[in-house]
Protein backbone atom coordinates (compact mmCIF):
# COMPACT_ATOMS: atom_id res chain seq x y z
CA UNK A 1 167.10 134.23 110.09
CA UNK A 2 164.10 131.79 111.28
CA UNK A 3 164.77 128.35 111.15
CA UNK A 4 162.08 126.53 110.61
CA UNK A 5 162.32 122.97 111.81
CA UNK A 6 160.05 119.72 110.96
CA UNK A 7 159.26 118.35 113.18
CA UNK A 8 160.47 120.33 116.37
CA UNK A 9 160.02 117.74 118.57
CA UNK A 10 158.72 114.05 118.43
CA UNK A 11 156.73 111.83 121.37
CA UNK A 12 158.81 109.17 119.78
CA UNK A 13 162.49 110.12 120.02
CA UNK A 14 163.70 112.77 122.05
CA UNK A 15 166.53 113.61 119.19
CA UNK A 16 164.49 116.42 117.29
CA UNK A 17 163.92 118.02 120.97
CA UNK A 18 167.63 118.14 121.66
CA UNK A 19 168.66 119.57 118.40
CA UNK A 20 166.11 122.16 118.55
CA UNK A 21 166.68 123.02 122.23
CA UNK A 22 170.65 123.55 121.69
CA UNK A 23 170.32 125.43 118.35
CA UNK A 24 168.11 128.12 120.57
CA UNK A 25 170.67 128.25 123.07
CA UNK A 26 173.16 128.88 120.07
CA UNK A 27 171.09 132.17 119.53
CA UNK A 28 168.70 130.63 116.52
CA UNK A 29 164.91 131.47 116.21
CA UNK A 30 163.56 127.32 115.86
CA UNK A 31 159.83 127.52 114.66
CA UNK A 32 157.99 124.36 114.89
CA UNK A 33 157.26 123.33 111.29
CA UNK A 34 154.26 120.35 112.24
CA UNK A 35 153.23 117.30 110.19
CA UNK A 36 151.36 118.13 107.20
CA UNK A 37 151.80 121.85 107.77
CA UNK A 38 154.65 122.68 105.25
CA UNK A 39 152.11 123.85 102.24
CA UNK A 40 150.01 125.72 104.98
CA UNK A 41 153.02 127.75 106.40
CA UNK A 42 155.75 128.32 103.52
CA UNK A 43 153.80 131.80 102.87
CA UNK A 44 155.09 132.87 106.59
CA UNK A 45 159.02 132.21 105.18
CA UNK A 46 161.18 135.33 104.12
CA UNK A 47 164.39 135.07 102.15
CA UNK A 48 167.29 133.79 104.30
CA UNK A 49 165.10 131.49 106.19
CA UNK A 50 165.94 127.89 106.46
CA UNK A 51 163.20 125.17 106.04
CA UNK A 52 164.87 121.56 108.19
CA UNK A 53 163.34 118.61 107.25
CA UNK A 54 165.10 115.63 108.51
CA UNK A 55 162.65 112.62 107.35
CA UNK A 56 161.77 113.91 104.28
CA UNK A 57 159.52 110.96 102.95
CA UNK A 58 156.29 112.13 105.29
CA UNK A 59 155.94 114.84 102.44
CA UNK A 60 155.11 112.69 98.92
CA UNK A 61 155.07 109.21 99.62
CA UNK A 62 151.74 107.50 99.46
CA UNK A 63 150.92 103.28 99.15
CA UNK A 64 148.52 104.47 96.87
CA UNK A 65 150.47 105.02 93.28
CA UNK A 66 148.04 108.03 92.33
CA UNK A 67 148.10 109.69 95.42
CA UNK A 68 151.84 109.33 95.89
CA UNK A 69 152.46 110.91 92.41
CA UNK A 70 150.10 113.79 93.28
CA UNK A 71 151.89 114.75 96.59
CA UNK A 72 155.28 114.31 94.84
CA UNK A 73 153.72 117.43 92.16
CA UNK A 74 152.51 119.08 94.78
CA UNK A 75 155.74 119.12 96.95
CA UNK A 76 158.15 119.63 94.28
CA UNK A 77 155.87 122.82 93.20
CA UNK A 78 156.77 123.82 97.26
CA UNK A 79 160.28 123.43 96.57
CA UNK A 80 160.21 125.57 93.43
CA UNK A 81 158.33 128.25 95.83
CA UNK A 82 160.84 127.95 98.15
CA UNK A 83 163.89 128.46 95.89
CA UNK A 84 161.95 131.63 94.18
CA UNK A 85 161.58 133.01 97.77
CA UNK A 86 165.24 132.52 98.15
CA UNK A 87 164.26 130.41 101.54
CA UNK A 88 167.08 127.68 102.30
CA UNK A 89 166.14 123.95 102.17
CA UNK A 90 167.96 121.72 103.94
CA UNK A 91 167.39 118.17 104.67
CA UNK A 92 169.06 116.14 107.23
CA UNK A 93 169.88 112.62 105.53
CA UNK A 94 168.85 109.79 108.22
CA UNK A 95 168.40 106.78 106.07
CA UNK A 96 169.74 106.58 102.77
CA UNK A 97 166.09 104.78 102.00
CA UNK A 98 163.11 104.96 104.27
CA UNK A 99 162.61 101.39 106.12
CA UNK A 100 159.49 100.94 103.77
CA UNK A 101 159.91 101.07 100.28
CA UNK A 102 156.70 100.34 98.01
CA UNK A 103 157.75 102.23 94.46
CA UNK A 104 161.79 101.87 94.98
CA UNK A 105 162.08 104.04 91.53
CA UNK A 106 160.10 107.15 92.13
CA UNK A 107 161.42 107.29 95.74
CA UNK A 108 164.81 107.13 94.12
CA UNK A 109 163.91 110.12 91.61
CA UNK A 110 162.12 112.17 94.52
CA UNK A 111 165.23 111.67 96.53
CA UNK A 112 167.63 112.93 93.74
CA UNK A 113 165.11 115.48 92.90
CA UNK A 114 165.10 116.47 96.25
CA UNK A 115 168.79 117.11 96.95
CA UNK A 116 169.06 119.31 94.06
CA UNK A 117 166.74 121.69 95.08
CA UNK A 118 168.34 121.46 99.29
CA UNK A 119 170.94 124.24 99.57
CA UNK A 120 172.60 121.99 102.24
CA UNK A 121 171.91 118.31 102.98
CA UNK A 122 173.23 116.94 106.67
CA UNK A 123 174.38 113.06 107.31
CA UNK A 124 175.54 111.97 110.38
CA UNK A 125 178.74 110.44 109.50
CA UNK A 126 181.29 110.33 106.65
CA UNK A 127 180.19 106.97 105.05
CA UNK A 128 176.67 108.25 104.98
CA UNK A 129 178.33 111.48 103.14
CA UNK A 130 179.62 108.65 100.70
CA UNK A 131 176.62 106.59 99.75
CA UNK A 132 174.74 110.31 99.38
CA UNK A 133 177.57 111.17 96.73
CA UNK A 134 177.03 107.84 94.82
CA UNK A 135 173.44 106.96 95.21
CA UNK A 136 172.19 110.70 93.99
CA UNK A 137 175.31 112.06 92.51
CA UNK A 138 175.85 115.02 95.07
CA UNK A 139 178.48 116.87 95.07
CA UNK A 140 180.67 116.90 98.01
CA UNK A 141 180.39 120.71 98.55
CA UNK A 142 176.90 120.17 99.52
CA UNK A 143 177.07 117.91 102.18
CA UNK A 144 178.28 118.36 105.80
CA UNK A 145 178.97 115.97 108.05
CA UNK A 146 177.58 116.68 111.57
CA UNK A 147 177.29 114.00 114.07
CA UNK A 148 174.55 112.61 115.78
CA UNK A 149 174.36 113.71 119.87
CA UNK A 150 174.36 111.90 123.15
CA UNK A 151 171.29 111.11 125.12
CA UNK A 152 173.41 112.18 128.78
CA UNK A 153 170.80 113.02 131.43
CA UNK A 154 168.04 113.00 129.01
CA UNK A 155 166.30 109.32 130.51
CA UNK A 156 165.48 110.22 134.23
CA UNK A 157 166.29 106.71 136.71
CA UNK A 158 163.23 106.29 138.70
CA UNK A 159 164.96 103.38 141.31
CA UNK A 160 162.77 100.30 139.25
CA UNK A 161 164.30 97.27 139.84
CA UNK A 162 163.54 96.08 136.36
CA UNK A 163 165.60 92.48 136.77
CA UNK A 164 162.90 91.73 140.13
CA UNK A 165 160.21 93.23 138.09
CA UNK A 166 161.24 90.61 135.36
CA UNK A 167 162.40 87.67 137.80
CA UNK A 168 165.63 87.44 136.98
CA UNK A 169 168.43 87.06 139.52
CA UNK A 170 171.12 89.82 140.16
CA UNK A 171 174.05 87.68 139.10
CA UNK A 172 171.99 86.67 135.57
CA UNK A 173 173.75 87.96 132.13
CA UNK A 174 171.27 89.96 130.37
CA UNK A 175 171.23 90.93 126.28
CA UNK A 176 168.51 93.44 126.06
CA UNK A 177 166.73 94.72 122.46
CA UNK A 178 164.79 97.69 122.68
CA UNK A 179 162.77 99.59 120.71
CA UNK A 180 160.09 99.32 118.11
CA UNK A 181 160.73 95.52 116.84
CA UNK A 182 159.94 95.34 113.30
CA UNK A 183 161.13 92.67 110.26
CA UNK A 184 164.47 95.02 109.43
CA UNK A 185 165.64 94.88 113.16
CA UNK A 186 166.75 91.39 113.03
CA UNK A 187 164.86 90.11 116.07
CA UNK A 188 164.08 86.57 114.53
CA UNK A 189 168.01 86.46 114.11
CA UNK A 190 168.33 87.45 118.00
CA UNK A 191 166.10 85.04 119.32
CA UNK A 192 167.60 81.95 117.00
CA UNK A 193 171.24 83.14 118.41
CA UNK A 194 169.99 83.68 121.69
CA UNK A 195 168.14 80.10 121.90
CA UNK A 196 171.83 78.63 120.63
CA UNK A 197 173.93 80.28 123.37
CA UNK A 198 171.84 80.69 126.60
CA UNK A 199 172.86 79.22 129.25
CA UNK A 200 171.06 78.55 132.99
CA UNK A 201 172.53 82.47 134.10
CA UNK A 202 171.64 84.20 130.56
CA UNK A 203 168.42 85.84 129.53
CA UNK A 204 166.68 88.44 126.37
CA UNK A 205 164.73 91.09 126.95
CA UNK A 206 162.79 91.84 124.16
CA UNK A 207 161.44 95.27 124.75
CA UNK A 208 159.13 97.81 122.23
CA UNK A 209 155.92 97.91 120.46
CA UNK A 210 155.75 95.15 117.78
CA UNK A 211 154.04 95.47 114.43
CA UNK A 212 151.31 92.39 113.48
CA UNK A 213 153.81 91.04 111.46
CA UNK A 214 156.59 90.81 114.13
CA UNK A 215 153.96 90.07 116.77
CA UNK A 216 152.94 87.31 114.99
CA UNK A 217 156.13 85.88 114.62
CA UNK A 218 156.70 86.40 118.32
CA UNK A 219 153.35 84.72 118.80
CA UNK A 220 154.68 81.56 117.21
CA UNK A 221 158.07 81.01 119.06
CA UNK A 222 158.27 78.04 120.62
CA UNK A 223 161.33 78.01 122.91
CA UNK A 224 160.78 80.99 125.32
CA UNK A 225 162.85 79.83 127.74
CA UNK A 226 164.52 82.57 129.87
CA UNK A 227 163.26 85.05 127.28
CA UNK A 228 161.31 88.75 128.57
CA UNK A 229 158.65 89.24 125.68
CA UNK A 230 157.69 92.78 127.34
CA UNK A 231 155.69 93.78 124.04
CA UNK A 232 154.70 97.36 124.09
CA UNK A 233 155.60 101.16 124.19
CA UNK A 234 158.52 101.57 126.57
CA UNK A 235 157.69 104.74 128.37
CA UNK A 236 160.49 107.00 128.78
CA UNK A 237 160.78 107.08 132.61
CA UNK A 238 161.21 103.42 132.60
CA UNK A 239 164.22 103.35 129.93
CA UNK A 240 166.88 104.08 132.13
CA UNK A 241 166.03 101.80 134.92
CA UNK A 242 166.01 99.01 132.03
CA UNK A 243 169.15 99.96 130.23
CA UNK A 244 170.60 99.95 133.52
CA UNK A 245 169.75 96.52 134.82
CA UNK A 246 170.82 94.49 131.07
CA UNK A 247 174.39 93.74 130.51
CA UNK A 248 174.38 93.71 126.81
CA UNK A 249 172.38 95.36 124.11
CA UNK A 250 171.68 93.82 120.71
CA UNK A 251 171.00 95.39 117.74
CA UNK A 252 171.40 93.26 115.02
CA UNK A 253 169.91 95.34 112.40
CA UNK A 254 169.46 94.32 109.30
CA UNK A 255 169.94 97.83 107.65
CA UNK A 256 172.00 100.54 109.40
CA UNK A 257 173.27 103.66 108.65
CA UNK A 258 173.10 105.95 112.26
CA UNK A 259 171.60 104.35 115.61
CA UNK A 260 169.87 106.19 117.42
CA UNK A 261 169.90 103.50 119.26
CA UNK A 262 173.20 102.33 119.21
CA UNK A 263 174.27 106.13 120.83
CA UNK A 264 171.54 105.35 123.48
CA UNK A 265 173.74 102.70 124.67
CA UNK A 266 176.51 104.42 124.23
CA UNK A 267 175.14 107.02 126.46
CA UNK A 268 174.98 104.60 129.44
CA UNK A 269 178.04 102.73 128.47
CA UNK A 270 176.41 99.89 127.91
CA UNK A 271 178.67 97.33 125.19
CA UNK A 272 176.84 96.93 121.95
CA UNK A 273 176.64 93.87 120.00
CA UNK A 274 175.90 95.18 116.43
CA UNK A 275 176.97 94.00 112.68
CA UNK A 276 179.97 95.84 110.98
CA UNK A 277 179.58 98.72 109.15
CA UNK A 278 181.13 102.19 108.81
CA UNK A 279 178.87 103.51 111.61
CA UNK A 280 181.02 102.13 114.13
CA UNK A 281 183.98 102.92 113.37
CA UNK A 282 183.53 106.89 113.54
CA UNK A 283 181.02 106.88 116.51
CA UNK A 284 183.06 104.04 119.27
CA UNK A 285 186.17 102.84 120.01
CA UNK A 286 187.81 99.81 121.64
CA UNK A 287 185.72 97.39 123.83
CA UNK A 288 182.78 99.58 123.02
CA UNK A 289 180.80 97.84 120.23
CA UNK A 290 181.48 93.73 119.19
CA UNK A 291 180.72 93.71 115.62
CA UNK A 292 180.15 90.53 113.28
CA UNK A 293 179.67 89.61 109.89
CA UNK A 294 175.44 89.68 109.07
CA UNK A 295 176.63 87.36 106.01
CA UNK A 296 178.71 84.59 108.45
CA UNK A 297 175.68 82.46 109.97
CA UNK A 298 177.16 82.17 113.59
CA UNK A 299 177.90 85.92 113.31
CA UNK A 300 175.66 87.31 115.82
CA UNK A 301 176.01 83.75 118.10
CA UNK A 302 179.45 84.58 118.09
CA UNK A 303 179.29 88.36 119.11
CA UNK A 304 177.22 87.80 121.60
CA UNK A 305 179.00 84.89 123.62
CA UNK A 306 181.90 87.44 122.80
CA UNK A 307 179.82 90.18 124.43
CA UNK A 308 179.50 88.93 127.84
CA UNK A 309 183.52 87.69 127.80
CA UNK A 310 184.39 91.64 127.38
CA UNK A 311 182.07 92.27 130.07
CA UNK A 312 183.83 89.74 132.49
CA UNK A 313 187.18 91.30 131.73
CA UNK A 314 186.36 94.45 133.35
CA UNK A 315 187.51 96.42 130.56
CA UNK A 316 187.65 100.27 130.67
CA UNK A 317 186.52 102.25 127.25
CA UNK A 318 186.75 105.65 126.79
CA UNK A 319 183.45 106.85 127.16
CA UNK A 320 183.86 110.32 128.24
CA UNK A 321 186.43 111.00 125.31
CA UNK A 322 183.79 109.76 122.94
CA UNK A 323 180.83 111.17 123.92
CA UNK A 324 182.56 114.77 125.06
CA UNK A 325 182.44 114.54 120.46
CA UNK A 326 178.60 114.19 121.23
CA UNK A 327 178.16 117.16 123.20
CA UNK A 328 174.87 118.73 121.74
CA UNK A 329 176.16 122.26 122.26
CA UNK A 330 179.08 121.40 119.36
CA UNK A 331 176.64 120.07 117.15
CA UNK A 332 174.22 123.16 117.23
CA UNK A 333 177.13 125.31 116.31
CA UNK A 334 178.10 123.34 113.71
CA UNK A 335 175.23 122.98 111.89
CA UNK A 336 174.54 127.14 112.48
CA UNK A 337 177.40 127.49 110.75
CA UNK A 338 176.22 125.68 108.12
CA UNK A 339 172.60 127.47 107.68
CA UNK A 340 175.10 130.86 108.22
CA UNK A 341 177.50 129.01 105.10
CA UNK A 342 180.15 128.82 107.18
CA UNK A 343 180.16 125.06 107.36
């Protein structure tokens, strides 16, 4: 059995490397399964082979209406190969939608389409396993529930003292937002709740690549005031020196089903301040995560004055409990044992 994996590995997120890396040390053959390559290589599968996608979308979708009808043909015609061949096809479930939705119908029929021709689909949680079930009418048996892993040792310190770098005093209260900053991430929301909290000791980082229409926005902020705009890529040896130096992180996403981010705080036991959804309550525990409403307007205000009184208390979560759950070894097994159908 070849498992062939799309993508293998990713500049961007060191998630696909991880999973790849521990299902080889579980004794599985990972070929890498590139961008655009899927039509090119199918004719290499044998029966018994397993095709991973995990963001599915890359292979039909299109802004243009013609072209994104064409690729949908043209990839269901590869599924319909694939099942002939008797070659698995299994899709890991990220987002129940992609972040960017132009034709909101056909990418709902794809979808469906799609998870009736997977022999397995993969979520990350039990209340992603849910929506799945309603939104596309899978049945249960098809979908297994295999966690999302730990980023432990993965983001190298390199000794950067990221709070002189930024000019900020060692006995300052940071929040810190990282990653790419785009309209569904909520950072207009964290900048109005940060501007109505700060005090003289307290101060955002803003940190990742913005798109124009964020960078605009960030363009036209008026009170900066002990705000870090550090607008671009974050390169990976400087992320744990930064997560290191904040005291908070803030993601107050707008649309969440599994952080990647979220578990990248939790992997330096850094307290979250994040709105309430199901996500949290299988992947943290006590004094780990301080949720809010996204629907009560001094929500996130409220979480993240809240935030920094947890911090004060000194309190002790269970970190190693939770993220010994994480352990990347347990998830390659598991989800071998679902390619093997033992899942």
């Amino acid at each position: 059995m070849k498992v062939w994996m799309w993508p293998k590995s990713s500049d961007l997120n060191f998630y696909n490397d991880l999973l790849t890396n521990s299902l080889s040390g579980a004794g599985m053959e990972v070929k890498d399964l590139k961008h655009g390559k899927l039509m090119l290589k199918v004719g290499g599968t044998r029966a018994g082979d397993i095709v991973h996608i995990h963001w599915m979308h890359h292979a039909y979708q299109n802004r243009n209406l013609l072209l994104f009808i064409v690729k949908s043909f043209i990839f269901f015609m590869t599924m319909v190969y694939l099942k002939v061949r008797k070659v698995q096809l299994v899709w890991t479930i990220h987002n129940l939608y992609p972040h960017q939705v132009k034709y909101k119908k056909l990418e709902r029929f794809m979808r469906g389409l799609i998870c009736k021709f997977c022999s397995k689909l993969l979520v990350a949680s039990e209340s992603i396993k849910r929506k799945v079930m309603m939104e596309f009418g899978v049945p249960a048996s098809k979908l297994f529930v295999v966690k999302h892993g730990h980023y432990l040792g993965v983001y190298k310190p390199k000794g950067i003292d990221c709070r002189k770098a930024y000019g900020i005093s060692e006995d300052a209260d940071i929040y810190l937002f990282l990653g790419a900053i785009k309209a569904y991430k909520g950072v207009e929301d964290l900048i109005e709740a940060f501007n109505a909290v700060k005090t003289k000791q307290s101060y955002l980082i803003v940190a990742g690549k913005a798109d124009k229409q964020m960078e605009s926005y960030l363009k036209r902020v008026e009170d900066k005031e002990n705000m870090i705009l550090d607008l671009r890529f974050i390169p990976n040896e400087e992320v744990a020196d930064l997560i290191s130096a904040v005291d908070v992180m803030v993601m107050p996403y707008k649309e969440i089903t599994t952080s990647g981010s979220a578990i990248l705080g939790l992997s330096f036991r850094k307290l979250i301040v994040m709105p309430d959804n199901d996500f949290i309550d299988e992947y943290f525990k006590e004094d780990m995560v301080v949720s809010y409403n996204p629907n009560d307007y001094n929500g996130l205000e409220n979480a993240m004055k809240a935030a920094l009184n947890v911090k004060r208390e000194q309190r002790s979560p269970q970190y190693e409990e939770v993220l010994k759950e994480l352990e990347w070894s347990t998830i390659a097994q598991k989800i071998k044992n679902v390619y093997q159908g033992w899942g």
